[in-house]
N, C-alpha and C. Protein backbone atom coordinates (compact mmCIF):
# COMPACT_ATOMS: atom_id res chain seq x y z
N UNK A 1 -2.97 18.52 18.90
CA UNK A 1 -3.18 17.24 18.21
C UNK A 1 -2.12 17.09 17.13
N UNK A 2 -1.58 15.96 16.93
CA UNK A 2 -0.72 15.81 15.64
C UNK A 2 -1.15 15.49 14.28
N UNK A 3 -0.62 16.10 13.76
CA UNK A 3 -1.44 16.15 12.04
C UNK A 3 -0.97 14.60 11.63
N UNK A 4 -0.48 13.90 12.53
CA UNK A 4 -0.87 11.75 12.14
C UNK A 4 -1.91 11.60 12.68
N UNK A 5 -2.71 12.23 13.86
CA UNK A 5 -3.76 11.14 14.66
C UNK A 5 -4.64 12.19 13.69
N UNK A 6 -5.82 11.31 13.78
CA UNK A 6 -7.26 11.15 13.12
C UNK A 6 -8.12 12.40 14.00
N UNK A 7 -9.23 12.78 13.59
CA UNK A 7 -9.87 13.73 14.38
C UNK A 7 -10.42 13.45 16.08
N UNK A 8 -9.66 14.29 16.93
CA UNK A 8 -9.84 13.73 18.49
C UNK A 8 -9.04 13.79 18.91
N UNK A 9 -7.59 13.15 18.21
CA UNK A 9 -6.61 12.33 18.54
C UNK A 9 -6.21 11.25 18.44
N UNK A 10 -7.27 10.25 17.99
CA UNK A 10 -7.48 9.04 17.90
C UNK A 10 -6.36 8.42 17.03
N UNK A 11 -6.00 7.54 17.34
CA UNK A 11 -5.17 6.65 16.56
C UNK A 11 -5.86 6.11 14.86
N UNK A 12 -4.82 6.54 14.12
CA UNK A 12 -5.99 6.11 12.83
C UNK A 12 -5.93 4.22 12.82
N UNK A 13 -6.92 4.15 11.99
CA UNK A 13 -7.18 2.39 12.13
C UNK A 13 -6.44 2.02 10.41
N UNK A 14 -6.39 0.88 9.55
CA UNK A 14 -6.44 0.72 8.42
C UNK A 14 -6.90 0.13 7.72
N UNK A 15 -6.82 0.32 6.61
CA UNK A 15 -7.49 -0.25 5.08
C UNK A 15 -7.48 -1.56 5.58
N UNK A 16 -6.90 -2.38 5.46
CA UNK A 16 -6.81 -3.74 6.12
C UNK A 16 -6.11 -4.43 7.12
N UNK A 17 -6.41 -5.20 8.32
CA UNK A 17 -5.84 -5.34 9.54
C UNK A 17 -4.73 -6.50 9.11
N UNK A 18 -3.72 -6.11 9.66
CA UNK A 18 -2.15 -7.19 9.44
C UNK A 18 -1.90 -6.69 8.24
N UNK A 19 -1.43 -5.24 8.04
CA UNK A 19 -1.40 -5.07 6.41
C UNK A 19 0.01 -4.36 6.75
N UNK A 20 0.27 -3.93 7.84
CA UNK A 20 1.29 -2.59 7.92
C UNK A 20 2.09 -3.44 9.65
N UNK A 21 2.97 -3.05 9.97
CA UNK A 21 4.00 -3.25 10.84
C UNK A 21 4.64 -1.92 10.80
N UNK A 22 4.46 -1.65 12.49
CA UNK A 22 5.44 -0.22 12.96
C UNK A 22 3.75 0.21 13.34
N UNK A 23 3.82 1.63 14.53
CA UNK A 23 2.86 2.33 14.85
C UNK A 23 1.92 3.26 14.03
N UNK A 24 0.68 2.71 13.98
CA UNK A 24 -0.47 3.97 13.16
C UNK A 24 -0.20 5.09 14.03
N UNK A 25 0.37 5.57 14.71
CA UNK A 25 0.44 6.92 15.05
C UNK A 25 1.31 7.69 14.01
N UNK A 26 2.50 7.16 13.38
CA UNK A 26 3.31 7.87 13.30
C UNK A 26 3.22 6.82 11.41
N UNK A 27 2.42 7.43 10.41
CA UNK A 27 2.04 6.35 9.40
C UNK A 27 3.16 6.17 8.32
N UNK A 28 3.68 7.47 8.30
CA UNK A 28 5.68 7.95 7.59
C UNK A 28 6.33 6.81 7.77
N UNK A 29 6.33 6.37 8.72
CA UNK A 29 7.27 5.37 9.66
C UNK A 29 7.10 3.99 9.03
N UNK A 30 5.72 3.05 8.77
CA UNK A 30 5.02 2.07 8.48
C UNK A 30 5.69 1.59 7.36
N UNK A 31 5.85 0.21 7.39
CA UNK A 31 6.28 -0.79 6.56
C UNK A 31 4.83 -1.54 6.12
N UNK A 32 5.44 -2.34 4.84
CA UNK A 32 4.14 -3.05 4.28
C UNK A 32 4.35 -4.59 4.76
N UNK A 33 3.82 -5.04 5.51
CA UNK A 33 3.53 -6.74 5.82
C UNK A 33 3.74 -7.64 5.34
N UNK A 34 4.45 -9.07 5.42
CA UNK A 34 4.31 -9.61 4.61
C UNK A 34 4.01 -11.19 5.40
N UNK A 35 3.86 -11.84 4.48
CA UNK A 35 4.03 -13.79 5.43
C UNK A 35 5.06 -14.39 4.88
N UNK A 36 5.54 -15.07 5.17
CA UNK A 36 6.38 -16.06 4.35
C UNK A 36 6.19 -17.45 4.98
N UNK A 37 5.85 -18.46 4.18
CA UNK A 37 5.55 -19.70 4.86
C UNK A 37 6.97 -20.72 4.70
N UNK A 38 7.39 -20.98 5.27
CA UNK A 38 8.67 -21.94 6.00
C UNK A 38 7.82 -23.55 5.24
N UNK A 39 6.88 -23.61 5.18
CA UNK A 39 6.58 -24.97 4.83
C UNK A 39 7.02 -25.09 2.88
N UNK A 40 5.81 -24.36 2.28
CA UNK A 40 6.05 -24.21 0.72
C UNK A 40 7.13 -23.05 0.01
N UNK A 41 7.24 -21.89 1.22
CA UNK A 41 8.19 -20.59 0.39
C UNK A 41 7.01 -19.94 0.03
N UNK A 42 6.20 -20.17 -0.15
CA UNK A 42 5.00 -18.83 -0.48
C UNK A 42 5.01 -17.13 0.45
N UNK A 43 5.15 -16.24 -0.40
CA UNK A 43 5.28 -14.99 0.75
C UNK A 43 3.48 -14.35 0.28
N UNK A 44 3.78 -13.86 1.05
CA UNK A 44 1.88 -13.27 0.61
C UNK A 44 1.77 -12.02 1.08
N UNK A 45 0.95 -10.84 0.70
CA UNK A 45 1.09 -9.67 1.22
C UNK A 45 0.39 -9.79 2.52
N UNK A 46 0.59 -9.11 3.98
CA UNK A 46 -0.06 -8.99 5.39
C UNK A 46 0.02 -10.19 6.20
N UNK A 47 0.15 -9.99 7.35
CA UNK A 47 0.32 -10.99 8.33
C UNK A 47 -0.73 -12.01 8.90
N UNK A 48 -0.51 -12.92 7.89
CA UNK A 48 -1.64 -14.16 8.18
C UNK A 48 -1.31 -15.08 9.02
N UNK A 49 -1.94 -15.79 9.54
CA UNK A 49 -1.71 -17.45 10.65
C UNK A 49 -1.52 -18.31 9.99
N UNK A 50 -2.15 -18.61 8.48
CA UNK A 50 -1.78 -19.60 7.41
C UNK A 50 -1.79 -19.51 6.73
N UNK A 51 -0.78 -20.24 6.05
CA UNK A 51 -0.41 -19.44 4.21
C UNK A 51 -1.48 -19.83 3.41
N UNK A 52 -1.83 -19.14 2.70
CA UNK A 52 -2.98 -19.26 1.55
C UNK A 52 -2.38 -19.94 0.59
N UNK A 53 -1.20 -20.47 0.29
CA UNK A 53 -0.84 -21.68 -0.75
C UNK A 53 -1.45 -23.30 0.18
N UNK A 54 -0.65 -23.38 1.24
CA UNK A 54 -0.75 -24.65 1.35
C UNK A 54 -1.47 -25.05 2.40
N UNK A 55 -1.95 -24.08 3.73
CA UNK A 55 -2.48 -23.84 4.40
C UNK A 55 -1.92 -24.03 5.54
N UNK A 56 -0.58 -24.02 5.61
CA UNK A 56 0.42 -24.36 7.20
C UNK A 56 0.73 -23.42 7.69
N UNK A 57 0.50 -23.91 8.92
CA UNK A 57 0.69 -22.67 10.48
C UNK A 57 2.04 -22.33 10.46
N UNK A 58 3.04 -23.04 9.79
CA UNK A 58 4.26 -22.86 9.96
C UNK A 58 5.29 -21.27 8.98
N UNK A 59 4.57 -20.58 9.63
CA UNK A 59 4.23 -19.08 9.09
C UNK A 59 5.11 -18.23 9.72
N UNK A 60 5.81 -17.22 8.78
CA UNK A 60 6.80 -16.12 9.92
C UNK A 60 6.09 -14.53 9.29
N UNK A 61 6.41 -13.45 10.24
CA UNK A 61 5.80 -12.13 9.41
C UNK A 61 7.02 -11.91 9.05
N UNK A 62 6.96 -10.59 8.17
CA UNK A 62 8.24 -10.13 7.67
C UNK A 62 8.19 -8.27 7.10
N UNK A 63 8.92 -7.94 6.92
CA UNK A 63 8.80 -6.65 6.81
C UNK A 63 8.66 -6.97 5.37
N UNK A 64 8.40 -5.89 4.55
CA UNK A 64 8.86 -6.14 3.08
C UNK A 64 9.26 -4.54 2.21
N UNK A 65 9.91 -4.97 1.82
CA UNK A 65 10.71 -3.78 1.33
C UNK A 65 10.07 -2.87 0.47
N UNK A 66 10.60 -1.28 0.75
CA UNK A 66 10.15 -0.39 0.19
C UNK A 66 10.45 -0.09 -1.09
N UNK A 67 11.30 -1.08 -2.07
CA UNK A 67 11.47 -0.40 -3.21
C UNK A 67 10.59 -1.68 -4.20
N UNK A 68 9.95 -1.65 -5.30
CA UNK A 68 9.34 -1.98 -5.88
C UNK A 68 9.83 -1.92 -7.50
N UNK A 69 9.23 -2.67 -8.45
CA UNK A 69 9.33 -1.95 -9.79
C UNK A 69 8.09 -2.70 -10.56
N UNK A 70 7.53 -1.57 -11.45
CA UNK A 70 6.24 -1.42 -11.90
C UNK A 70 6.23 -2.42 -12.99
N UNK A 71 5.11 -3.67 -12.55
CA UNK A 71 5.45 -5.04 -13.22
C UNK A 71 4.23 -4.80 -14.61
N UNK A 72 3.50 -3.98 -14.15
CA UNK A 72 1.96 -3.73 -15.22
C UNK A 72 1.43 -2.43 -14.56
N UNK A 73 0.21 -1.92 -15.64
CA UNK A 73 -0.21 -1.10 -15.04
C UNK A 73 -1.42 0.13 -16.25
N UNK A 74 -2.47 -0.06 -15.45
CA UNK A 74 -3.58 0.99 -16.47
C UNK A 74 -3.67 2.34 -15.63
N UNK A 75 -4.62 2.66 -16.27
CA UNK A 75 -4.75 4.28 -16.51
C UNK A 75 -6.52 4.63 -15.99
N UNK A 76 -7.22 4.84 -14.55
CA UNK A 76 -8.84 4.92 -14.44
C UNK A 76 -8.51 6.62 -15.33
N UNK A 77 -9.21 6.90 -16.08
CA UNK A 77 -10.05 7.47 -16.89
C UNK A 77 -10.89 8.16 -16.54
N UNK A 78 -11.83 7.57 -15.88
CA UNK A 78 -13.17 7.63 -15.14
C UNK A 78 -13.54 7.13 -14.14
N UNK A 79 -14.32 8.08 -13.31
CA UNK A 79 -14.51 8.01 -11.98
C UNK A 79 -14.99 7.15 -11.25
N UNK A 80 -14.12 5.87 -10.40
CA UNK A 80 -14.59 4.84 -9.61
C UNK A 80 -16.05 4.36 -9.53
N UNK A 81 -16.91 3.75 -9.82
CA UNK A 81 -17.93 3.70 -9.25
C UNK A 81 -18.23 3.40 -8.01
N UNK A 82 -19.50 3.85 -7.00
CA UNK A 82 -19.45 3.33 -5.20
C UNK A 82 -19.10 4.93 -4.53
N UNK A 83 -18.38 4.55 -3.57
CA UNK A 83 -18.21 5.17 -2.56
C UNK A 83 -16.45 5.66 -2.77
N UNK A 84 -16.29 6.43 -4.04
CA UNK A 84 -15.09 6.55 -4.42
C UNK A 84 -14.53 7.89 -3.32
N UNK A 85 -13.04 7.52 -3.19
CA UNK A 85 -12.64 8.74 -2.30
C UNK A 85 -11.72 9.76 -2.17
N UNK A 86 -11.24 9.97 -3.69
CA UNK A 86 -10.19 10.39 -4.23
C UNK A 86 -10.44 11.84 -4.73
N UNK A 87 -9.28 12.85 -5.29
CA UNK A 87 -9.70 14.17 -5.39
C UNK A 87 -11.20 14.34 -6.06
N UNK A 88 -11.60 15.63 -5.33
CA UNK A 88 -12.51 16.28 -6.22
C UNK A 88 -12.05 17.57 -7.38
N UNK A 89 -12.30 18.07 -8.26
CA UNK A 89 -12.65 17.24 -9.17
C UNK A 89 -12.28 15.95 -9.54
N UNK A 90 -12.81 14.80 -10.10
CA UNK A 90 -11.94 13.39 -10.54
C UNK A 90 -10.84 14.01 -11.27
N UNK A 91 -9.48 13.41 -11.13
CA UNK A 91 -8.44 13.45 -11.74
C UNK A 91 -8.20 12.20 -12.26
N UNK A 92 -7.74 11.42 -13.62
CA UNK A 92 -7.07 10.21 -13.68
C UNK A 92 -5.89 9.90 -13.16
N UNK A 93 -5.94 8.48 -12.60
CA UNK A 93 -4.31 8.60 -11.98
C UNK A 93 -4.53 6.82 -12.53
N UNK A 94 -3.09 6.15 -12.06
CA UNK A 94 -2.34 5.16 -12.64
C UNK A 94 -2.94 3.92 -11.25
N UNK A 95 -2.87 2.99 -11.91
CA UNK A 95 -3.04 1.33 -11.11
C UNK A 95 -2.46 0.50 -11.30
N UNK A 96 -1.52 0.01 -10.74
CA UNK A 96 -0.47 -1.00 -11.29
C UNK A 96 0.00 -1.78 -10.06
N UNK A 97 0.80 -3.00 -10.90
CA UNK A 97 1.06 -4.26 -9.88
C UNK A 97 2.72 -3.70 -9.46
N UNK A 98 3.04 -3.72 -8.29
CA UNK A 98 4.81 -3.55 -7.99
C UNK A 98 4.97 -4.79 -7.87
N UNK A 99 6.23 -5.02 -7.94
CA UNK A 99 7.02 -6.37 -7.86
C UNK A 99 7.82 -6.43 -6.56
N UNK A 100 7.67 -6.37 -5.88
CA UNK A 100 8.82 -6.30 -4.90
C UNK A 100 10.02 -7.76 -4.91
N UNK A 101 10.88 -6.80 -4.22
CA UNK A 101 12.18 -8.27 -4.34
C UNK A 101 11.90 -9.75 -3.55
N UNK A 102 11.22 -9.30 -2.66
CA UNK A 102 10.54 -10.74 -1.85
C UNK A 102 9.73 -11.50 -2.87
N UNK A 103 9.38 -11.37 -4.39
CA UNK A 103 8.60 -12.36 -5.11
C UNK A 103 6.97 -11.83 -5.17
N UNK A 104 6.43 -11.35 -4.59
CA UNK A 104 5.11 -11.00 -4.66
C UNK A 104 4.94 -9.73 -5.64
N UNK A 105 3.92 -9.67 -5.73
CA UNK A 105 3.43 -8.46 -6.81
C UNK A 105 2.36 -7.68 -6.54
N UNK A 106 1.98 -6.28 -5.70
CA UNK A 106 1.40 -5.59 -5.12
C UNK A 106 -0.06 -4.72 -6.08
N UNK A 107 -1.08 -4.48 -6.14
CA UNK A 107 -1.99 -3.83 -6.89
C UNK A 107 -1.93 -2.44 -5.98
N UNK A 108 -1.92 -1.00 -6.36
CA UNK A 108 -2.27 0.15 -5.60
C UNK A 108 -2.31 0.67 -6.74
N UNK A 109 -2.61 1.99 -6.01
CA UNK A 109 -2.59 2.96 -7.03
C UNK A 109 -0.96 3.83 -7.28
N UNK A 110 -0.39 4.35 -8.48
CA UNK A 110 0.41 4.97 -8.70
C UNK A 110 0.57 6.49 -8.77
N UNK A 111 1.53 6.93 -7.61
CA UNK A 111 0.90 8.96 -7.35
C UNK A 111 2.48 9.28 -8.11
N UNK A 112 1.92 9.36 -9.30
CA UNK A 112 3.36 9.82 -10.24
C UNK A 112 2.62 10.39 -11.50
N UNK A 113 3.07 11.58 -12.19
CA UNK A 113 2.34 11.85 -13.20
C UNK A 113 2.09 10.84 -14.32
N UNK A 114 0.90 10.87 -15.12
CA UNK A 114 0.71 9.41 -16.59
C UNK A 114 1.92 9.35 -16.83
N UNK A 115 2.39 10.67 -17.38
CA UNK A 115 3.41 10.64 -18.73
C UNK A 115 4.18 9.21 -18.39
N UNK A 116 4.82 9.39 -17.44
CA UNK A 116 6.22 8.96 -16.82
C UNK A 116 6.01 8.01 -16.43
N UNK A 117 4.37 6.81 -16.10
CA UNK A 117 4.41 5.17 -15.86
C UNK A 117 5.27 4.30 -17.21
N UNK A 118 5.69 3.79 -16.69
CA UNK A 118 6.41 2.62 -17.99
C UNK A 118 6.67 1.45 -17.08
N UNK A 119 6.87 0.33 -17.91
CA UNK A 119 7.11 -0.60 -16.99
C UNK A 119 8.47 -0.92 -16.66
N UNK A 120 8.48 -1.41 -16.00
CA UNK A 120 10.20 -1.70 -15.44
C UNK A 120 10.58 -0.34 -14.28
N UNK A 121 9.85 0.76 -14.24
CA UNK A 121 9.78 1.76 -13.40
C UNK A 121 10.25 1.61 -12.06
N UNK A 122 11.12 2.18 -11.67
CA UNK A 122 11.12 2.29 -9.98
C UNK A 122 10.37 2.73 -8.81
N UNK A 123 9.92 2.06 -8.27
CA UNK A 123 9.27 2.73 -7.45
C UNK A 123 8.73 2.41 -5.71
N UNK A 124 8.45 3.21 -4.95
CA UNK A 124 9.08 3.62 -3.70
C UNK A 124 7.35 3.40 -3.04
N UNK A 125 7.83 2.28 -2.06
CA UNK A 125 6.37 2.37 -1.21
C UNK A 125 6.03 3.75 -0.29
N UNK A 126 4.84 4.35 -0.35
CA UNK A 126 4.52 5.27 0.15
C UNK A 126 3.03 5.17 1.03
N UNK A 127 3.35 5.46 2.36
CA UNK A 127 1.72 5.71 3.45
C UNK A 127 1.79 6.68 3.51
N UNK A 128 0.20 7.02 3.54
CA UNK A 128 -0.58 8.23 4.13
C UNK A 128 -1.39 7.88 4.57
N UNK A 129 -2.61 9.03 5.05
CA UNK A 129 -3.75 9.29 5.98
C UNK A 129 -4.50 9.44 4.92
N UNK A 130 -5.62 9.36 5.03
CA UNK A 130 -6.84 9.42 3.77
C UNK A 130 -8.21 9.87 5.17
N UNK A 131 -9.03 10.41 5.24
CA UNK A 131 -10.36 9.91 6.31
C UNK A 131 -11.38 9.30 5.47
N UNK A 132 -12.22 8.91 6.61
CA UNK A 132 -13.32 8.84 5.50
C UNK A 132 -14.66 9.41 6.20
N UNK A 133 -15.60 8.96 5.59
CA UNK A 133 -16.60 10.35 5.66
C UNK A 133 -17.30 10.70 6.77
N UNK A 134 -16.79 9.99 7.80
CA UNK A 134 -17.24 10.50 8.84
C UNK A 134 -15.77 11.22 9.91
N UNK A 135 -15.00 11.49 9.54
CA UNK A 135 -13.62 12.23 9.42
C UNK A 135 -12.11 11.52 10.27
N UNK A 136 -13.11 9.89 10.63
CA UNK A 136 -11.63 9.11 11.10
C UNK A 136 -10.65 8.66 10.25
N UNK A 137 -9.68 9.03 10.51
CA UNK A 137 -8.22 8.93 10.00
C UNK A 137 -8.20 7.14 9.70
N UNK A 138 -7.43 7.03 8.47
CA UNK A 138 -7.60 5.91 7.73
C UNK A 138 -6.25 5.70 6.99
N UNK A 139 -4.78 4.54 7.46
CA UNK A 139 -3.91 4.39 6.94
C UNK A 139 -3.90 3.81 5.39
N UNK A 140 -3.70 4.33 4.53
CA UNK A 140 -3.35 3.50 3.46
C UNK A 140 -2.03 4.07 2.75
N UNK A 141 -1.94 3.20 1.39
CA UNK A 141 -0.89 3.24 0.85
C UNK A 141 -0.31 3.63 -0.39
N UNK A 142 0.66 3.98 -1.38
CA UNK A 142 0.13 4.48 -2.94
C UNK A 142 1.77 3.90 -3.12
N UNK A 143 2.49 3.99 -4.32
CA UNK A 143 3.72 3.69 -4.60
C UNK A 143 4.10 4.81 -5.50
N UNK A 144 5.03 6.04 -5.40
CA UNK A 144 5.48 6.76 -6.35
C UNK A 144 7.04 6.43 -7.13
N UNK A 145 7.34 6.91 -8.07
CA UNK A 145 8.61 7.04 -8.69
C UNK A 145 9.54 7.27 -7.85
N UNK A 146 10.55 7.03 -7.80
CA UNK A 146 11.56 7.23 -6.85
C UNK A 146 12.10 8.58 -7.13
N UNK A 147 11.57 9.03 -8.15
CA UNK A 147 12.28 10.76 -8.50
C UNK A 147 11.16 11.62 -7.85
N UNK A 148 9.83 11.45 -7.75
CA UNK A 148 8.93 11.79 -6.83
C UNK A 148 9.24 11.76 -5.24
N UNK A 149 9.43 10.64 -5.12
CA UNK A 149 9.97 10.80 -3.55
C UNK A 149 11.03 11.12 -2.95
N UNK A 150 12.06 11.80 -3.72
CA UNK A 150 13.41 12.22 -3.20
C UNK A 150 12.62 13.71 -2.75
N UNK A 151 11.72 14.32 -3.91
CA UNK A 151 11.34 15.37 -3.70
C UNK A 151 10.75 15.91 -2.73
């Protein structure tokens, strides 16, 4: 079995459908989605049928680029409430909006140590595998520092 497919073999599924472009087999590989509407110029994150500005079909997908820079961004503290799914023990980690060059502005989480969030930051779209609790493989996404990901 390959340490991309989900338990079985199975192809993992994702966080949200039309979110990613390129094969869930291989999740390294995966680009982040985007729309761009030809009618108003609105781009929107994932591949929709109609733009959520103006509501026209006249819609293209688009890849959207992997480099980002950190437009805002807090600090969870404390542990998610729900069905949280992140290390055990809770660790705090960073939440912030990326900017990408296409105009939109992304919410994830940030896998870079506190010290080193600031804004204006560089930073590098990143997929992984996450499961969830019943042990199917689950694409999502995080954005690190670009000095993180050379590493």
């Amino acid at each position: 079995m390959s340490e991309n497919a989900g338990k079985g073999g199975a192809v993992p599924r994702t966080i949200r459908e039309g979110l990613f472009l390129g094969g869930l087999s291989q999740p390294e590989s995966l680009k982040l989605a985007g729309t761009r509407c030809s009618s108003c110029g609105e781009t929107s994150l994932g591949s929709v049928a109609l733009c959520p500005n103006c509501g026209s079909a006249q819609v293209e997908v688009l890849k959207l680029g992997d480099q980002g820079t950190l437009w805002t961004f807090t600090v969870a503290r404390h542990r998610p409430p729900g069905d949280y799914r992140g290390p055990e023990p809770f660790k705090p980690f960073g939440i912030g909006l990326v900017e990408l060059a296409e105009g939109l502005r992304v919410m994830s989480t940030l896998d870079c140590p506190l010290e080193q969030l600031r804004v204006g930051m560089p930073l590098w779209f990143t997929p992984y595998l996450r499961y969830d609790k019943d042990g199917g493989a689950v694409v999502a996404f995080t954005y690190r520092s670009i000095e993180e990901s050379a590493s």
